[in-house]
C-alpha atoms as a PDB file:
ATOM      1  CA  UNK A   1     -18.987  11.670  -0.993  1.00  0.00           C
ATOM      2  CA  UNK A   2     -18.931  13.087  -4.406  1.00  0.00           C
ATOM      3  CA  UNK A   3     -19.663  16.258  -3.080  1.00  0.00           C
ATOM      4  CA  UNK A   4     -17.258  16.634  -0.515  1.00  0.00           C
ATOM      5  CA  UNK A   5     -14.508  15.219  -3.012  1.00  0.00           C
ATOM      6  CA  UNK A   6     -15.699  18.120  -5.838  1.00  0.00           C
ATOM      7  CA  UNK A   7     -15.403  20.490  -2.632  1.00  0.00           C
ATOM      8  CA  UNK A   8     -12.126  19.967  -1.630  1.00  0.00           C
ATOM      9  CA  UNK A   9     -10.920  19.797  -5.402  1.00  0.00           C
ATOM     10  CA  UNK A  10     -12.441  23.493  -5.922  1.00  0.00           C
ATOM     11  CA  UNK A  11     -11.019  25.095  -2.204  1.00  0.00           C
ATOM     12  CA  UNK A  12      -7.858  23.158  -2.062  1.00  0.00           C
ATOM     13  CA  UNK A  13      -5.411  25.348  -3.800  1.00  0.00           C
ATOM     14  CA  UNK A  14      -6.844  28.478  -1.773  1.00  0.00           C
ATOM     15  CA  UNK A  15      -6.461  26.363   1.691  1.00  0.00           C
ATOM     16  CA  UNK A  16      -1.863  26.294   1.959  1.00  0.00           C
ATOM     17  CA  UNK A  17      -0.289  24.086   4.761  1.00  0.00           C
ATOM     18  CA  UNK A  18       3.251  23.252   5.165  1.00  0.00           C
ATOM     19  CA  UNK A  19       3.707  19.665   4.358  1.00  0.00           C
ATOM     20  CA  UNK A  20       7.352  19.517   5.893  1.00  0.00           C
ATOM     21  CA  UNK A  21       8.132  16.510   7.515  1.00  0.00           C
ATOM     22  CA  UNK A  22       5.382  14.824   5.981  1.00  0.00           C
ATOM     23  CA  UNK A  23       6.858  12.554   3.797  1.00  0.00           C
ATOM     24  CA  UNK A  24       8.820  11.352   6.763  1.00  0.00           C
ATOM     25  CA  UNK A  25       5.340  10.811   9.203  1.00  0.00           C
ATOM     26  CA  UNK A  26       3.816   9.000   5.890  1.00  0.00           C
ATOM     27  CA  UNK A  27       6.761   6.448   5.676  1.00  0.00           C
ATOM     28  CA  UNK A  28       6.420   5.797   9.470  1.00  0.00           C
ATOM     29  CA  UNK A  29       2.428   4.839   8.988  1.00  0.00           C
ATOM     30  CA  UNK A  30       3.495   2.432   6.640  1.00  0.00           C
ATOM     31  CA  UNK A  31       6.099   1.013   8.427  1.00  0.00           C
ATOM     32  CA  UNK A  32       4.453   0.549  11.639  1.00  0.00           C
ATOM     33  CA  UNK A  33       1.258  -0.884   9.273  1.00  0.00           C
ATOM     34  CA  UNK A  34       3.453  -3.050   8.007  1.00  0.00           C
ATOM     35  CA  UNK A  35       4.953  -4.473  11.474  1.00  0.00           C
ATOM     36  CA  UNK A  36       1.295  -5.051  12.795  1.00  0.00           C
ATOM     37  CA  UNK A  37       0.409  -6.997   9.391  1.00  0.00           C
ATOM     38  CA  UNK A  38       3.316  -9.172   9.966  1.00  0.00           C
ATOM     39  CA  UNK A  39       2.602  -9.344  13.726  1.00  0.00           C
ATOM     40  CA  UNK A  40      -0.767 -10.667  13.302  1.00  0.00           C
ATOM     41  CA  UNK A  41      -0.549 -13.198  10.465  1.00  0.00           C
ATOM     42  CA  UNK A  42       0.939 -16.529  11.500  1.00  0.00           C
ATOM     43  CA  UNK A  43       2.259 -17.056   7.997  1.00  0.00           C
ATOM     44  CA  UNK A  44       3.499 -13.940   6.158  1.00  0.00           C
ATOM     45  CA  UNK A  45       2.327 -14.513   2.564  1.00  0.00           C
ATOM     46  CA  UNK A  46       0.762 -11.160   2.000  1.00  0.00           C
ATOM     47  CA  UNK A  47       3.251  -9.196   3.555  1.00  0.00           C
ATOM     48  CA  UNK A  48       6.215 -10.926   1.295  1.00  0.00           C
ATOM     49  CA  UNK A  49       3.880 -10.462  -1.874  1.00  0.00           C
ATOM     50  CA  UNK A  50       3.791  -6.705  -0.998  1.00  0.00           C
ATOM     51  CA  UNK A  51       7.779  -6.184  -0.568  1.00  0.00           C
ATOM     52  CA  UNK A  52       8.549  -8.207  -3.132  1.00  0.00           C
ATOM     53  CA  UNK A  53       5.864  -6.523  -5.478  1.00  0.00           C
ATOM     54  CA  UNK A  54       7.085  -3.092  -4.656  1.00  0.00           C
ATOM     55  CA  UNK A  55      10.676  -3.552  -5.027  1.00  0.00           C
ATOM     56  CA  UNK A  56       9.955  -5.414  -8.882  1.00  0.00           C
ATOM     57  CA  UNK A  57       7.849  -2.747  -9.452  1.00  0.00           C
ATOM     58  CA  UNK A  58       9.911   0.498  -8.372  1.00  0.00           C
ATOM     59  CA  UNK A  59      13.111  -1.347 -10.149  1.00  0.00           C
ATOM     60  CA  UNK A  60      10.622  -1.734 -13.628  1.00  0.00           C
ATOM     61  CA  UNK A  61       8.892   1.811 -13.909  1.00  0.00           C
ATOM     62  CA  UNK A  62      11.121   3.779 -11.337  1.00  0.00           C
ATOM     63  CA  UNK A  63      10.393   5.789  -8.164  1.00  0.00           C
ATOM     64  CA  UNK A  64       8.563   8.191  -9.659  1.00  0.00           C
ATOM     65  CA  UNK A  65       5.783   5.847 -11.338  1.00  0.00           C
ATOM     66  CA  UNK A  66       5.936   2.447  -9.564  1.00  0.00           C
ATOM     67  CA  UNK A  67       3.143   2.931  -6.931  1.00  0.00           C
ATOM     68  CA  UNK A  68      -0.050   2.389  -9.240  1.00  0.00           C
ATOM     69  CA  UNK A  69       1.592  -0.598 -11.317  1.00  0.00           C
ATOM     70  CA  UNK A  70       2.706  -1.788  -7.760  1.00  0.00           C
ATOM     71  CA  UNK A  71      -0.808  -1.669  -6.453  1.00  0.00           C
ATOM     72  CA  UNK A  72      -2.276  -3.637  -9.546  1.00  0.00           C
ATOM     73  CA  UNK A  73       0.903  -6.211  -9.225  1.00  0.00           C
ATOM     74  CA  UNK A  74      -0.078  -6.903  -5.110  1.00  0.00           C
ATOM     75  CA  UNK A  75      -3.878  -7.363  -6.355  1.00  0.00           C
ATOM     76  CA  UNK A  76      -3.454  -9.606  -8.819  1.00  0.00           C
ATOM     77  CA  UNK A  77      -1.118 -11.440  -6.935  1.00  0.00           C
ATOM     78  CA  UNK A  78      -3.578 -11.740  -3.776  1.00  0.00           C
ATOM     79  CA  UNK A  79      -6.267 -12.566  -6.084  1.00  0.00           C
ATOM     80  CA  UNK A  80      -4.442 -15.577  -7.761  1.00  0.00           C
ATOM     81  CA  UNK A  81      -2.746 -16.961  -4.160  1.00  0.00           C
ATOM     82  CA  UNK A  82      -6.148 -16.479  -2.247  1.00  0.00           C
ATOM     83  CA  UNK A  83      -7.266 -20.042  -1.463  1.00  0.00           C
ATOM     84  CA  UNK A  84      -3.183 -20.894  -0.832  1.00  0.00           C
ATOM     85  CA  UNK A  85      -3.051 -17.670   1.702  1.00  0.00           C
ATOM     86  CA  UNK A  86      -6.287 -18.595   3.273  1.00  0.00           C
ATOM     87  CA  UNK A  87      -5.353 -22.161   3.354  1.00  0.00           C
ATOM     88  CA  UNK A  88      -2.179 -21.114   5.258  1.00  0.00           C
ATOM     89  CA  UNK A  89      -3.859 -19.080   7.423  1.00  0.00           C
ATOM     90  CA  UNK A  90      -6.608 -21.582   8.454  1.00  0.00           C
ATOM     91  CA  UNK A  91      -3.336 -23.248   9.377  1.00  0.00           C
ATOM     92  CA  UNK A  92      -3.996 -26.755   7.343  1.00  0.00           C
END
């Protein structure tokens, strides 16, 4: 693992793709990961922490900066609601 990541870190800037249209394919995968999350659970609690969580967070630090802070907001969140979510989803 730590060789393959120190691999691509030294070849990637020789190896050029076009990345057009990839932003677009990336927000799809999310999307549709999102859908099946909701889909699945019977009560939505994670799926609300993680909208809600990202749209605090990207109104706080901003698009260009609001993905790690989001990330650490969705974790802590999870971490502190765990035995309510699992509670839910046991369905007691």
């Amino acid at each position: 693992w730590v060789g393959g990541t120190a691999l691509g870190a030294l070849l990637g800037n020789f190896i050029t793709f076009n990345t057009e249209g990839l932003d677009f394919a990336m927000t799809a995968m999310f999307v549709v990961i999102f859908i099946e999350q909701w889909l699945k659970d019977k009560k939505h609690w994670s799926a609300i922490i993680g909208a809600i969580a990202s749209v605090v967070c990207l109104i706080v630090f901003g698009a260009d900066s609001f993905l790690i802070p989001t990330m650490l907001c969705i974790l802590a969140l999870l971490g502190v609601f765990r035995k309510p979510i699992g509670k839910a989803g046991d369905g007691r």
